[in-house]
Protein backbone atom coordinates (compact mmCIF):
# COMPACT_ATOMS: atom_id res chain seq x y z
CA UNK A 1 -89.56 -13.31 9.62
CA UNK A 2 -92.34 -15.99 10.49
CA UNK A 3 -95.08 -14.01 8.06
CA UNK A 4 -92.54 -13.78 5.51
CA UNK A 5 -91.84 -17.56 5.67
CA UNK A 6 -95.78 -18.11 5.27
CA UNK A 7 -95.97 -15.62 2.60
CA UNK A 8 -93.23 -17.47 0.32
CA UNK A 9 -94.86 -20.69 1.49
CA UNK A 10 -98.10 -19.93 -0.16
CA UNK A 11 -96.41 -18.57 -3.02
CA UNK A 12 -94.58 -21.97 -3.74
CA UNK A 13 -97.66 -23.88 -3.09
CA UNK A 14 -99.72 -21.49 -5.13
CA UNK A 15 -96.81 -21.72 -8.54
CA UNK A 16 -96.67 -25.72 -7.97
CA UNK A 17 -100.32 -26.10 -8.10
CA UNK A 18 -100.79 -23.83 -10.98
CA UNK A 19 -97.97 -25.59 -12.63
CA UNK A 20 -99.55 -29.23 -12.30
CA UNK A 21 -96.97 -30.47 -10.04
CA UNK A 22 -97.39 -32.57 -6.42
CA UNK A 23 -94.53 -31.67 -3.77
CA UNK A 24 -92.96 -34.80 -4.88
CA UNK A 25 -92.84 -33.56 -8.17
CA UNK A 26 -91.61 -30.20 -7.25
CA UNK A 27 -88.64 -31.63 -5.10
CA UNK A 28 -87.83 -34.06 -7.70
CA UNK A 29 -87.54 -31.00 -10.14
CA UNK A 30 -85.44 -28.55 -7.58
CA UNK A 31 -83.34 -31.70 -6.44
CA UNK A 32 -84.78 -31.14 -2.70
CA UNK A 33 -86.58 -33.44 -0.32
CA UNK A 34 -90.28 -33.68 -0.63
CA UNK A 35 -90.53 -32.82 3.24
CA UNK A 36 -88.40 -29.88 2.63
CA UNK A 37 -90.71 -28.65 0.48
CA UNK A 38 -93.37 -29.36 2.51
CA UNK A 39 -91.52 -27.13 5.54
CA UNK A 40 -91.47 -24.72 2.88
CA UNK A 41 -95.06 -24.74 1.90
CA UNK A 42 -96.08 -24.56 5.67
CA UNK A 43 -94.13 -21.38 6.56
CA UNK A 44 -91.88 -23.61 8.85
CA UNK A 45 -88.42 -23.75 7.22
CA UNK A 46 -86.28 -20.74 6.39
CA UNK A 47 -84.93 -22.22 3.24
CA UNK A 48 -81.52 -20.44 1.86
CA UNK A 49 -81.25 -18.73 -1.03
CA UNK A 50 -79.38 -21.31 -2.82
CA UNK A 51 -83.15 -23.33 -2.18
CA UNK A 52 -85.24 -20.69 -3.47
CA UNK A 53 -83.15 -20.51 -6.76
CA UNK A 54 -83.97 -24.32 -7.25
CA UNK A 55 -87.59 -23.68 -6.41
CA UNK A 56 -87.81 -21.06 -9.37
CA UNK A 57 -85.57 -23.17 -11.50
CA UNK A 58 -88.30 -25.97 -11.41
CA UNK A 59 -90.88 -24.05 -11.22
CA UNK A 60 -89.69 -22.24 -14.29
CA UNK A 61 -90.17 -18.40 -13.13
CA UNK A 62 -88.60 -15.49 -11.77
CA UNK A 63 -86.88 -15.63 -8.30
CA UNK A 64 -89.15 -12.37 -7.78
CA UNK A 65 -92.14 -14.12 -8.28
CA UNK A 66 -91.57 -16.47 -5.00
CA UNK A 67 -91.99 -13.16 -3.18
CA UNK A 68 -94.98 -11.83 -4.93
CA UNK A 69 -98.75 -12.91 -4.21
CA UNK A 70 -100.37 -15.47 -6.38
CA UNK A 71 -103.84 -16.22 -6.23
């Protein structure tokens, strides 16, 4: 569960910064907490599904892609 958790985190971080967008930005967006998103980025928080809809909702792609590696 722990690499999976680091694996998403990267992801987010990866989208955000290809998007343009600082963690602040990003939780504004998603309606989250900047320092949740900063668990989230860090592989520490096991965020719900619920939180990973808002994540792609701001970031503006598909669920999937939160799961797929971004370079």
């Amino acid at each position: 569960m722990t690499q999976l958790c680091r694996i998403l985190g990267d992801n987010v971080k990866s989208l955000r910064l290809a998007h343009g967008l600082s963690q602040e930005q990003l939780a504004f967006e998603a309606e989250l907490d900047r320092t949740y998103i900063s668990q989230i980025e860090r592989g520490v928080s096991n965020p719900s599904i619920l939180v990973l809809l808002k994540i792609a909702l701001a970031l503006k792609v598909e669920f999937s892609d939160l799961f797929i590696k971004h370079s």
